[in-house]
Protein backbone atom coordinates (compact mmCIF):
# COMPACT_ATOMS: atom_id res chain seq x y z
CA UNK A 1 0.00 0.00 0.00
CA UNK A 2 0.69 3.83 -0.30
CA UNK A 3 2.09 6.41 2.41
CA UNK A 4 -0.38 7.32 4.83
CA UNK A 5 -0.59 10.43 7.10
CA UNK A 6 0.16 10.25 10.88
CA UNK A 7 -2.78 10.89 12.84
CA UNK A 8 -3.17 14.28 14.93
CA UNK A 9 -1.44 11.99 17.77
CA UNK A 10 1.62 10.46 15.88
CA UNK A 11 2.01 14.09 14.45
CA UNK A 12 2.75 15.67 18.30
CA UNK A 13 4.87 12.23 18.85
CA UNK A 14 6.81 13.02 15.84
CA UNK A 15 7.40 16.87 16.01
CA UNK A 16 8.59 16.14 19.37
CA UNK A 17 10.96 13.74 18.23
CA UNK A 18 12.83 16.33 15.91
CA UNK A 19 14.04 18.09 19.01
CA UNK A 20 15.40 15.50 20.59
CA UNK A 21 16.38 12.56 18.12
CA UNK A 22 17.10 8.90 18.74
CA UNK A 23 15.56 9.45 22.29
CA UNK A 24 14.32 6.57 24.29
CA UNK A 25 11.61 9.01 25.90
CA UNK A 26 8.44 7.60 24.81
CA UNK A 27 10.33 3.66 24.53
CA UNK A 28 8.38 1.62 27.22
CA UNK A 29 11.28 -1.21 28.47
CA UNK A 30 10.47 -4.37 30.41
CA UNK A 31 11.77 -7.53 31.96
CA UNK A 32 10.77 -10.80 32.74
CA UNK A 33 12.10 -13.59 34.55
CA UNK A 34 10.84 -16.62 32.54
CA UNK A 35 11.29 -19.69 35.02
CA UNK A 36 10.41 -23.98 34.19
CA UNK A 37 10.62 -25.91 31.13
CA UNK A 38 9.98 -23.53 28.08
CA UNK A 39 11.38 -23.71 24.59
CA UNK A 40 13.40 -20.46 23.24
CA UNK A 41 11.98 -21.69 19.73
CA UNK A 42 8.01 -21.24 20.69
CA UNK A 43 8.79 -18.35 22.65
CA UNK A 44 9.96 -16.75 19.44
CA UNK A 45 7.14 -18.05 17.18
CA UNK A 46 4.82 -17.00 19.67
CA UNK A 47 6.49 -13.62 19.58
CA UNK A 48 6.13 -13.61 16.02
CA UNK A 49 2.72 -14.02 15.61
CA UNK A 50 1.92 -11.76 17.90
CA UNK A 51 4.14 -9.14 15.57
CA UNK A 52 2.56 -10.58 12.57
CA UNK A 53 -1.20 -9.97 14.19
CA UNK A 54 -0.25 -6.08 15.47
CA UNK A 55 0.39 -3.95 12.56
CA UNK A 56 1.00 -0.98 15.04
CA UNK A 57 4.01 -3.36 16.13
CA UNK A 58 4.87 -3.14 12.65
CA UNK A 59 4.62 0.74 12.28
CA UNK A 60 7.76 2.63 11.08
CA UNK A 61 7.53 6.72 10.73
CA UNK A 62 9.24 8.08 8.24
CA UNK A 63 10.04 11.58 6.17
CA UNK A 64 8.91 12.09 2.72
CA UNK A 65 8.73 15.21 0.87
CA UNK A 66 9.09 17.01 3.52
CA UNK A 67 6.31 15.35 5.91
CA UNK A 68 6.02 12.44 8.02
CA UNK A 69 4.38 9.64 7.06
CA UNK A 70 3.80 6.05 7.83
């Protein structure tokens, strides 16, 4: 598909972001401690899907012409 517009939202997110760049401000970090039997392999295709099912996961922002798209 095309380019679409950010949303009023995204568009506040993003002007923000010019003044300070590559900032972790709005980046939302966890941990868990994953304890028992589990395989790494399932925990990655579980990961995956969940990826695949999101496409906000998916989202990337980018400049074109001049204006901030997705």
């Amino acid at each position: 598909g095309g380019n679409i517009p950010l949303s009023y939202a995204q568009q506040r997110l993003w002007f923000i972001d010019q003044f300070a760049p590559n900032s972790a401000l709005y980046n939302m970090p966890m941990a868990c401690r994953l304890t028992g039997n589990w395989l790494p392999e399932a925990l990655e295709l579980g990961w995956n899907q969940l990826i695949e099912r999101h496409e906000s996961l998916r989202t990337v922002f980018y400049e074109e012409d001049g204006h901030p798209v997705q």
